[in-house]
Protein backbone atom coordinates (compact mmCIF):
# COMPACT_ATOMS: atom_id res chain seq x y z
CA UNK A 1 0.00 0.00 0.00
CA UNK A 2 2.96 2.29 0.94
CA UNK A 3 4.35 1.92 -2.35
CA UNK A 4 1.11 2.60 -4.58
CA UNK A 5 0.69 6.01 -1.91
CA UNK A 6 4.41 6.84 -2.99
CA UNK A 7 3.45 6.41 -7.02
CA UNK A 8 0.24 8.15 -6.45
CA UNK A 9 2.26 10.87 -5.20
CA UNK A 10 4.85 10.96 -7.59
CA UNK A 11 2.48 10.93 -10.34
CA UNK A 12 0.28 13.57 -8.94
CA UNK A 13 3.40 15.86 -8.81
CA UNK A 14 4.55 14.93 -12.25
CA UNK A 15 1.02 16.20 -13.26
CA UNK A 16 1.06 19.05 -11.31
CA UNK A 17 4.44 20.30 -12.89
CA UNK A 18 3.02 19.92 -16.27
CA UNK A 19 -0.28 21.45 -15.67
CA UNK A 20 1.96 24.36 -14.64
CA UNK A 21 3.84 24.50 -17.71
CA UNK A 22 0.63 24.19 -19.94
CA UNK A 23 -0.87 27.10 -18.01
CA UNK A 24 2.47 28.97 -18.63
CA UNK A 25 2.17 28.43 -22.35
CA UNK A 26 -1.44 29.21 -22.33
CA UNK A 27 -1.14 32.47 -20.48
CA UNK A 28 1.92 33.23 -22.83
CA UNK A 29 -0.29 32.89 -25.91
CA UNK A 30 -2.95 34.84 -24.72
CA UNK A 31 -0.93 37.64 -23.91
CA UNK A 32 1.21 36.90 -27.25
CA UNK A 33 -2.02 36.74 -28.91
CA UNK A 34 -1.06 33.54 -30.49
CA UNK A 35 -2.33 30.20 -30.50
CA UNK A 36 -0.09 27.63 -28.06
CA UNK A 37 1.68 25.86 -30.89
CA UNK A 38 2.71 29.43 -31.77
CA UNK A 39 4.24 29.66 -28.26
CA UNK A 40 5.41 26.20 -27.63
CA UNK A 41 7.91 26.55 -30.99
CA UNK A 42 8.58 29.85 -30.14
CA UNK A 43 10.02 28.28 -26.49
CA UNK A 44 11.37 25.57 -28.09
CA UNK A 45 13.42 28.29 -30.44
CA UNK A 46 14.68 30.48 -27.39
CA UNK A 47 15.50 27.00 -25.89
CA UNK A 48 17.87 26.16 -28.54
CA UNK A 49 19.41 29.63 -28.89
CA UNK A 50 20.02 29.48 -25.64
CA UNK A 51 21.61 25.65 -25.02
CA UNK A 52 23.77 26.79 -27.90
CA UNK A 53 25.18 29.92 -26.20
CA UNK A 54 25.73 27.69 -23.48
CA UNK A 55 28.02 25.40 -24.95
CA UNK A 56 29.30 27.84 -27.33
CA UNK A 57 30.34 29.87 -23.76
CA UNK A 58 31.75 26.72 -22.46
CA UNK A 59 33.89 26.34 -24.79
CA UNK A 60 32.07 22.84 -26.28
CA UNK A 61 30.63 23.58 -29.46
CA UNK A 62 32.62 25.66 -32.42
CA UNK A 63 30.84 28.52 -33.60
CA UNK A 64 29.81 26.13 -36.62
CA UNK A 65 28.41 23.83 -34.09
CA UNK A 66 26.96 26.64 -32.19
CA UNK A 67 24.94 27.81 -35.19
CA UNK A 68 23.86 24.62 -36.39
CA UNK A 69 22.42 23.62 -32.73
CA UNK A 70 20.45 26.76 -32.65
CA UNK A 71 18.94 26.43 -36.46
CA UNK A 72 20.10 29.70 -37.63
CA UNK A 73 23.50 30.86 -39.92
CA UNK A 74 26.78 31.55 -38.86
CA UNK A 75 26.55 35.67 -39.53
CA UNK A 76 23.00 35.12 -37.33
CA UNK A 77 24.83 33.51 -34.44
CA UNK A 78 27.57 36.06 -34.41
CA UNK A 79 24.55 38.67 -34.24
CA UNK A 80 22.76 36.64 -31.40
CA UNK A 81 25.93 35.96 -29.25
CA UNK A 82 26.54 40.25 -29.40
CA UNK A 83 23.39 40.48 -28.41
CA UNK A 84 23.93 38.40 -25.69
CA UNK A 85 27.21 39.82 -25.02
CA UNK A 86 29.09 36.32 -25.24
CA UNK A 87 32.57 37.22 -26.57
CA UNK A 88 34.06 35.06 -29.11
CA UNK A 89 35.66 32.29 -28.64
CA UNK A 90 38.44 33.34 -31.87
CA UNK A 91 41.72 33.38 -31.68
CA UNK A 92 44.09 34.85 -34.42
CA UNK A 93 44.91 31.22 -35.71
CA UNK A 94 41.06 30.51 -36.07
CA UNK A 95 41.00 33.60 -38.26
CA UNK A 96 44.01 33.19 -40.58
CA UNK A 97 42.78 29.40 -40.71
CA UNK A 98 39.38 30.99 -41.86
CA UNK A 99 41.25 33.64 -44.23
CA UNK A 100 42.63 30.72 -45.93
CA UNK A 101 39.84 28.80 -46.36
CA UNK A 102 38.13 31.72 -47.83
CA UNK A 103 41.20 32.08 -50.56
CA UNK A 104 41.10 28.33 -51.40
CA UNK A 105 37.38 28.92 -52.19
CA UNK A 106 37.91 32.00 -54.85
């Protein structure tokens, strides 16, 4: 019996914490004026912007990688991590190895 209590419990929390994020979204949209699909993707964007500036500021993923994770070019994550203000990660040999990448192209 002790362990069906314990369950019961644990699932009426796990409910609990989701009903709060559903009203979360829910109020979001309203005020967004969107519908909750609208608001869940939009979430799920700002979540992947920011897991990328995360491990582009931890030194994990390359600025390539950083982009990629977040689903947007390499020119928009430079603009994104400004506006963050997350310095780069550059040094002088990742832009003369980039300068002559750029020369064996044209």
């Amino acid at each position: 019996m002790a362990n069906y209590l314990k369950r019961r419990n644990d699932y009426d929390i796990y409910n609990n914490e989701h009903k709060d994020d559903y009203d979360f979204v829910k109020r979001l949209a309203i005020e967004e004026k969107e519908d909750i699909s609208a608001a869940v993707r939009e979430l799920i964007n700002l979540g992947r912007i920011h897991f990328a500036i995360e491990q582009y500021k931890s030194g994990t993923a390359s600025l390539g990688k950083t982009a990629r994770l977040a689903g947007v070019s390499i020119s928009k994550m430079i603009d994104i991590l400004a506006d963050y203000g997350v310095k780069s990660n550059l040094d002088d040999e990742d832009y003369r190895e980039g300068l002559k990448n750029l020369e064996a192209v044209y």
